[in-house]
N, C-alpha and C. Protein backbone atom coordinates (compact mmCIF):
# COMPACT_ATOMS: atom_id res chain seq x y z
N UNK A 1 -3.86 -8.23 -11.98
CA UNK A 1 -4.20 -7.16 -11.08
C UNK A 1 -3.02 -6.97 -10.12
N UNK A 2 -2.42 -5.70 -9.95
CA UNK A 2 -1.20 -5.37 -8.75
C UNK A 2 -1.54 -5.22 -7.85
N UNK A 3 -1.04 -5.39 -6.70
CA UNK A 3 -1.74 -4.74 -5.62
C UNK A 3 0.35 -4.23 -4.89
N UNK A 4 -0.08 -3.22 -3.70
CA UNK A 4 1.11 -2.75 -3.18
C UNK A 4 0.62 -3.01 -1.54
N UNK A 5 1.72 -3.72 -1.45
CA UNK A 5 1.94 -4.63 0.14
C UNK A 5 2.71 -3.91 0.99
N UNK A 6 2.53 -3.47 2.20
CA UNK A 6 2.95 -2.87 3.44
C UNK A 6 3.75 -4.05 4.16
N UNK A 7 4.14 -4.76 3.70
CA UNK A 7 4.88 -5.62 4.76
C UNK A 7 6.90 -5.69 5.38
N UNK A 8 6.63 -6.00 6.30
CA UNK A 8 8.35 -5.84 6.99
C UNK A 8 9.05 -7.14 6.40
N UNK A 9 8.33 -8.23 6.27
CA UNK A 9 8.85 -9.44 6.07
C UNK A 9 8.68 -9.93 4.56
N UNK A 10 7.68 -9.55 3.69
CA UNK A 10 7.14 -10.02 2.40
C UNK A 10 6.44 -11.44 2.96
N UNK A 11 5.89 -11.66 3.78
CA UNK A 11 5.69 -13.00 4.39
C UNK A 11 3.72 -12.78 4.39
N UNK A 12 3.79 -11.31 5.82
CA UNK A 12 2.60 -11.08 6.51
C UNK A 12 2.44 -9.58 5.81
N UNK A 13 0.64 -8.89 6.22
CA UNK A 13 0.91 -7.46 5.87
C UNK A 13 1.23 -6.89 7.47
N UNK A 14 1.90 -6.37 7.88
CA UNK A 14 2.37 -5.88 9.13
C UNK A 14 2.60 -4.89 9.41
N UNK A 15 2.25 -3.61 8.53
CA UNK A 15 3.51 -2.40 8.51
C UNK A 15 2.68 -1.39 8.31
N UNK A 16 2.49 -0.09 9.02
CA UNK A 16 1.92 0.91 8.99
C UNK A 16 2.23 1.60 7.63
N UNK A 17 1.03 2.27 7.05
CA UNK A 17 1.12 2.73 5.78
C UNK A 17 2.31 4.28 5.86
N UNK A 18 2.18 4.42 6.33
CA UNK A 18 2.88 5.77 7.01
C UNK A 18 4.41 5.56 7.60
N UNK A 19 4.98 4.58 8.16
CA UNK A 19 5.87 4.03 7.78
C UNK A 19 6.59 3.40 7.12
N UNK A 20 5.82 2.80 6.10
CA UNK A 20 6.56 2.27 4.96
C UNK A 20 7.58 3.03 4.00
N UNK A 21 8.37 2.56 3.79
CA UNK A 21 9.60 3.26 3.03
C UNK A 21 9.44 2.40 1.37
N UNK A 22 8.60 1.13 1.40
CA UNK A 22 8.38 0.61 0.44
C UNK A 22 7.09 -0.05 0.50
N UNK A 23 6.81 -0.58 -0.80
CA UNK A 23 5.91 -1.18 -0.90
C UNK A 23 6.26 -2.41 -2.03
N UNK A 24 6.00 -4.13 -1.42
CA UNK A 24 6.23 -5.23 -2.55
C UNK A 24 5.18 -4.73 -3.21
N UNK A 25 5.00 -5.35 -4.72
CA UNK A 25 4.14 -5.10 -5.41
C UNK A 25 3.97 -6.51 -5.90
N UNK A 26 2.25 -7.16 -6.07
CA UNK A 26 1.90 -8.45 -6.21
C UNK A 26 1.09 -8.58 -7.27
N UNK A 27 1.15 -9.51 -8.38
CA UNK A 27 0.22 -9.64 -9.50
C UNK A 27 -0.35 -11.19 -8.67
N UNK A 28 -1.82 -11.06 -9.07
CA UNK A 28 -3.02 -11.56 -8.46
C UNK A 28 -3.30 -11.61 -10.13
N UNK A 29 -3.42 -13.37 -10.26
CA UNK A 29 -4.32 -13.48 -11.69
C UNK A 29 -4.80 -15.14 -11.56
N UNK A 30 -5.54 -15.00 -11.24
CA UNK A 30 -6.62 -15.97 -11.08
C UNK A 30 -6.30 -16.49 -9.37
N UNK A 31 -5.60 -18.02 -9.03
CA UNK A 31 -5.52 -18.18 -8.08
C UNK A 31 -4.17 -17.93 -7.85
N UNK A 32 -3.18 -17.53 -8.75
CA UNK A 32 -1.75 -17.41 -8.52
C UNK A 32 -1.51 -16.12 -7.90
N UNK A 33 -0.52 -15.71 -6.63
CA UNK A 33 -0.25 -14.49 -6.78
C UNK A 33 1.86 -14.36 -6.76
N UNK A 34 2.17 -13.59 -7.61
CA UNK A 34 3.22 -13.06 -7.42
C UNK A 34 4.11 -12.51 -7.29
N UNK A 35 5.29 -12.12 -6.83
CA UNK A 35 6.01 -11.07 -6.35
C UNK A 35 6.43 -10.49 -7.57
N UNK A 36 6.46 -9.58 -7.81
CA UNK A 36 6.71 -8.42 -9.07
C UNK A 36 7.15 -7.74 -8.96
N UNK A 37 7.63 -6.62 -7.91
CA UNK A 37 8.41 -5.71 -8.12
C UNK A 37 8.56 -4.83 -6.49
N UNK A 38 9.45 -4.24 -6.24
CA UNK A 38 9.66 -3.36 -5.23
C UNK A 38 9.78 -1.83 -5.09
N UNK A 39 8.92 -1.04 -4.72
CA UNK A 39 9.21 0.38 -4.68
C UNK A 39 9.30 0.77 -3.85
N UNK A 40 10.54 1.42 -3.82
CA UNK A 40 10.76 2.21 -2.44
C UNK A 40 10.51 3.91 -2.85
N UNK A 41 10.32 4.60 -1.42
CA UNK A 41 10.23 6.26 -1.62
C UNK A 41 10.74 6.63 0.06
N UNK A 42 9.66 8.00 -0.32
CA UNK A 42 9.91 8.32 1.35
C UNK A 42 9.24 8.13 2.13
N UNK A 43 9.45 7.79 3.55
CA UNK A 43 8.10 7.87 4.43
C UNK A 43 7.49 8.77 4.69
N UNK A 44 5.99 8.36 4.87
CA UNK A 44 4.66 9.28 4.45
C UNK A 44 4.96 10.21 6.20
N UNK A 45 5.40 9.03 7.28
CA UNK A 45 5.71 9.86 8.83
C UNK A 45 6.45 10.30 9.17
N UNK A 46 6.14 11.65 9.51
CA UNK A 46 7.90 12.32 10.11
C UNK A 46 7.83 12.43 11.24
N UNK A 47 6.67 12.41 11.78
CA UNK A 47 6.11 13.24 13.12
C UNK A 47 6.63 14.51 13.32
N UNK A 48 6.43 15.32 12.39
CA UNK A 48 6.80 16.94 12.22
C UNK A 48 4.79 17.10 12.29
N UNK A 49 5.06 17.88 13.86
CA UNK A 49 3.68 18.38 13.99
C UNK A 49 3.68 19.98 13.33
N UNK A 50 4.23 20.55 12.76
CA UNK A 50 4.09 21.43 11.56
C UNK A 50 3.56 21.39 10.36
N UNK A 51 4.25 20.15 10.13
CA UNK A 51 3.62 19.87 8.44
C UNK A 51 3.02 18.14 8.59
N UNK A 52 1.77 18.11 9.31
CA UNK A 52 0.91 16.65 9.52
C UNK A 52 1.22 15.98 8.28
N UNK A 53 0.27 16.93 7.37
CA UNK A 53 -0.38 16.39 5.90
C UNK A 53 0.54 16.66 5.13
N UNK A 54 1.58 15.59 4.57
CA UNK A 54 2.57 16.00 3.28
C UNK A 54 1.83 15.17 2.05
N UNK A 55 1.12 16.64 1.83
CA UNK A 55 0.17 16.23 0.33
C UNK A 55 1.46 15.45 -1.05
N UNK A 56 2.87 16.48 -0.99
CA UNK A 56 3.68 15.94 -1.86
C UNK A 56 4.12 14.78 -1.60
N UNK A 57 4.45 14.09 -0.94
CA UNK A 57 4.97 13.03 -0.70
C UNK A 57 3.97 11.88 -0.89
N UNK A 58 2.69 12.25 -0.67
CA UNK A 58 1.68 10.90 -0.73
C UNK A 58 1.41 10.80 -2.42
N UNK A 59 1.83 12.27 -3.24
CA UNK A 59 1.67 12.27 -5.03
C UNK A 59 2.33 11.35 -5.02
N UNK A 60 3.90 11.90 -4.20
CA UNK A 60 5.27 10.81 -4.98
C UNK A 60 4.75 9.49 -4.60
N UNK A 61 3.94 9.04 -3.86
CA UNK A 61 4.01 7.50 -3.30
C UNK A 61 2.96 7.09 -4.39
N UNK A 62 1.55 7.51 -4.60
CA UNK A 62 0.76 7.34 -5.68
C UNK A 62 1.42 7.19 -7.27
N UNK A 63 2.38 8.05 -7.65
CA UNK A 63 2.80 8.24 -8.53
C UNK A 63 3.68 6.75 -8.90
N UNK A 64 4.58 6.42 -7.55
CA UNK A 64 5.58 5.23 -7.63
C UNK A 64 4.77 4.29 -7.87
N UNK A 65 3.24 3.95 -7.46
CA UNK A 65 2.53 2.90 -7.37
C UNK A 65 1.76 2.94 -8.75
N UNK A 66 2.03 3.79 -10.24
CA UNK A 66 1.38 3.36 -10.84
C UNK A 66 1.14 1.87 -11.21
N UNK A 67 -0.31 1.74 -11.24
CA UNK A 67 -0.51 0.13 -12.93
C UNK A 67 -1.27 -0.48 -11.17
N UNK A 68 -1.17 0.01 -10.01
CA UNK A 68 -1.62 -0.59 -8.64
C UNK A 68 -3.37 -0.45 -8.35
N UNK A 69 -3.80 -1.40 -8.75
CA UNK A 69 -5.30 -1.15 -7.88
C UNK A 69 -5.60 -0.45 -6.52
N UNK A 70 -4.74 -1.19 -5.56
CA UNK A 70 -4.96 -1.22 -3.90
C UNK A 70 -3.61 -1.02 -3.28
N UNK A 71 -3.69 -0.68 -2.47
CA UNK A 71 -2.21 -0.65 -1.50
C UNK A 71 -3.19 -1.93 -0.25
N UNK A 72 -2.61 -2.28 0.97
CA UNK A 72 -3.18 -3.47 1.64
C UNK A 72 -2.12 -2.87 2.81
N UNK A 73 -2.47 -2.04 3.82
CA UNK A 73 -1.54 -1.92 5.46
C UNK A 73 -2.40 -2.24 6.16
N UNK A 74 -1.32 -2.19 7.37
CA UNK A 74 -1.63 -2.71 8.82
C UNK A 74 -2.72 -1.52 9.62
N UNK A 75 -2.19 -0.38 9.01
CA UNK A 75 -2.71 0.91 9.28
C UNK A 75 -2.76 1.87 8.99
N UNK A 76 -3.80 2.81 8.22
CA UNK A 76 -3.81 4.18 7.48
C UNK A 76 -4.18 5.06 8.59
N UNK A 77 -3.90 6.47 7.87
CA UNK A 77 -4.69 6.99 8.75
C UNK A 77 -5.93 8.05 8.04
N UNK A 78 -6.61 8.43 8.45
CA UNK A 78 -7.97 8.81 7.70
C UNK A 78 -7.83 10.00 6.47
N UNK A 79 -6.64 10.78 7.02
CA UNK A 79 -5.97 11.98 5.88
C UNK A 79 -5.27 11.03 4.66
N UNK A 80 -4.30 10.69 4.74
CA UNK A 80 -3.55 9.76 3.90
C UNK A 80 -4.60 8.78 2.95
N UNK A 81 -5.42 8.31 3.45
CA UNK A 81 -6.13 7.26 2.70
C UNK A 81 -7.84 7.75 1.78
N UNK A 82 -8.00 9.07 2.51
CA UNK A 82 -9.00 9.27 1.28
C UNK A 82 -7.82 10.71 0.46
N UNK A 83 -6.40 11.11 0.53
CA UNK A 83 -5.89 11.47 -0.64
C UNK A 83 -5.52 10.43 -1.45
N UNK A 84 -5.19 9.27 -0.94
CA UNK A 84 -4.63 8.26 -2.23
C UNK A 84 -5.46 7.77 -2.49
N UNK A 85 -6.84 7.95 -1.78
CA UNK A 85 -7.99 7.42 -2.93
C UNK A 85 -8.48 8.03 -3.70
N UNK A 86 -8.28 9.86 -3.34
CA UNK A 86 -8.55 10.81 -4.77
C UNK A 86 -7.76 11.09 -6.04
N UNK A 87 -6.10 10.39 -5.45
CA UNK A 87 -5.25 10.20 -6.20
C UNK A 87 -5.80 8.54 -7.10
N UNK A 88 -6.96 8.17 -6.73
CA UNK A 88 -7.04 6.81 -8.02
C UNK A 88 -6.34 5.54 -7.00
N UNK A 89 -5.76 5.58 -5.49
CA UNK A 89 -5.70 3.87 -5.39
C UNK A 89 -6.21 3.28 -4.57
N UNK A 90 -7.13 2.80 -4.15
CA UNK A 90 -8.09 2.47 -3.20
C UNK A 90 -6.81 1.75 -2.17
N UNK A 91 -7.32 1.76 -0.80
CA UNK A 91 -6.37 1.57 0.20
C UNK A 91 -7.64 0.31 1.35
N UNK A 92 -7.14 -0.79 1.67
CA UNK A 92 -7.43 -1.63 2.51
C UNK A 92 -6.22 -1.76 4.00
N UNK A 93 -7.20 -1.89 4.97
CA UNK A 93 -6.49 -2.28 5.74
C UNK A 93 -6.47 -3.59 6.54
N UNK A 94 -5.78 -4.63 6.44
CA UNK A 94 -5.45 -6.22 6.72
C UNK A 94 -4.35 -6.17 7.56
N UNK A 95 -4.47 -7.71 8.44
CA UNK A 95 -3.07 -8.06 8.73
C UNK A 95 -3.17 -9.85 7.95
N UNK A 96 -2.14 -10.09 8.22
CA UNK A 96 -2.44 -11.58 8.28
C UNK A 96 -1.28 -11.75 7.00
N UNK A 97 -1.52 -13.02 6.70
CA UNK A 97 -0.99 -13.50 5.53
C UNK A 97 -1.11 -12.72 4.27
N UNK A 98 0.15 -12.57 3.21
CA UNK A 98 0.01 -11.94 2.07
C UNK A 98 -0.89 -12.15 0.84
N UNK A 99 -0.41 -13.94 0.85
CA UNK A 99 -1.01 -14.30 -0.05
C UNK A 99 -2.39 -14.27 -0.07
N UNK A 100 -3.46 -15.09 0.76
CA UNK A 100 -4.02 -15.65 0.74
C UNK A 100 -5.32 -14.39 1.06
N UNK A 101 -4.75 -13.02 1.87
CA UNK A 101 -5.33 -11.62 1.89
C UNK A 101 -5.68 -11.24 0.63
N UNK A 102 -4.26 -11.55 -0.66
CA UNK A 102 -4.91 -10.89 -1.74
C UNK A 102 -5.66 -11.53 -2.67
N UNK A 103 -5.43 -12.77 -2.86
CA UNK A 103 -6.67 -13.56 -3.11
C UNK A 103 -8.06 -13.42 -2.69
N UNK A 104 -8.21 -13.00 -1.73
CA UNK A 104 -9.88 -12.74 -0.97
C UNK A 104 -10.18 -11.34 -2.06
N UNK A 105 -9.36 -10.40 -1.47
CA UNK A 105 -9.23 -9.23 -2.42
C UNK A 105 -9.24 -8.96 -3.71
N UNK A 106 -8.88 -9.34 -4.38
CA UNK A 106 -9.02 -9.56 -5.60
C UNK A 106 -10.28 -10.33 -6.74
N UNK A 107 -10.80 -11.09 -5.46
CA UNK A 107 -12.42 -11.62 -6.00
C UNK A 107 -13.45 -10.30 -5.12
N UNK A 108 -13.08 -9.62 -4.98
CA UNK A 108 -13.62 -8.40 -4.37
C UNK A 108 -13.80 -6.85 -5.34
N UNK A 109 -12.61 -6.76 -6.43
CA UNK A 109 -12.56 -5.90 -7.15
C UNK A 109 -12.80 -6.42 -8.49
């Protein structure tokens, strides 16, 4: 199971979904979890109060995250997180430790 991690450090999840410029990506298979891959894109925030909702940019971020169950941030915000859940990736929000977050998670899905 993948999941896509919001974190600054790869350590903790720490990092606003909307700021992220990347996301680690973690395979979760049984009690092991591990680091797999890195995608970067653009950030979802511009703070352009013109264009709030950049529907394209959250495709491109869905799109980068195929084969991903969950994304896991510090913080969504309510627009962003039910489009990438109509786009197919369910979105949690945690802080704390990486590992041991997606382990809980993963006996969850």
């Amino acid at each position: 199971m993948l999941f896509a991690v919001a974190s600054h450090d790869g350590k903790v999840i720490n990092q606003h979904f909307g700021h992220a410029e990347r996301f680690l990506i973690y395979e979760v298979s049984g009690s092991e979890v591990r680091l797999v891959d890195e995608r970067k894109f653009e950030r979802y925030c511009t703070y352009d109060q013109d264009h709030p909702l950049r529907a394209h940019i959250l495709k491109a971020i869905a799109d980068s995250l195929g084969g991903c169950c969950a994304i896991i941030c510090a913080q969504i915000g309510p627009g962003p997180q039910m489009e990438m859940e109509r786009l197919g990736i369910e979105t949690f929000v945690a802080e704390g430790p990486i590992r041991p977050t997606l382990l809980e998670l993963s006996k969850m899905l």
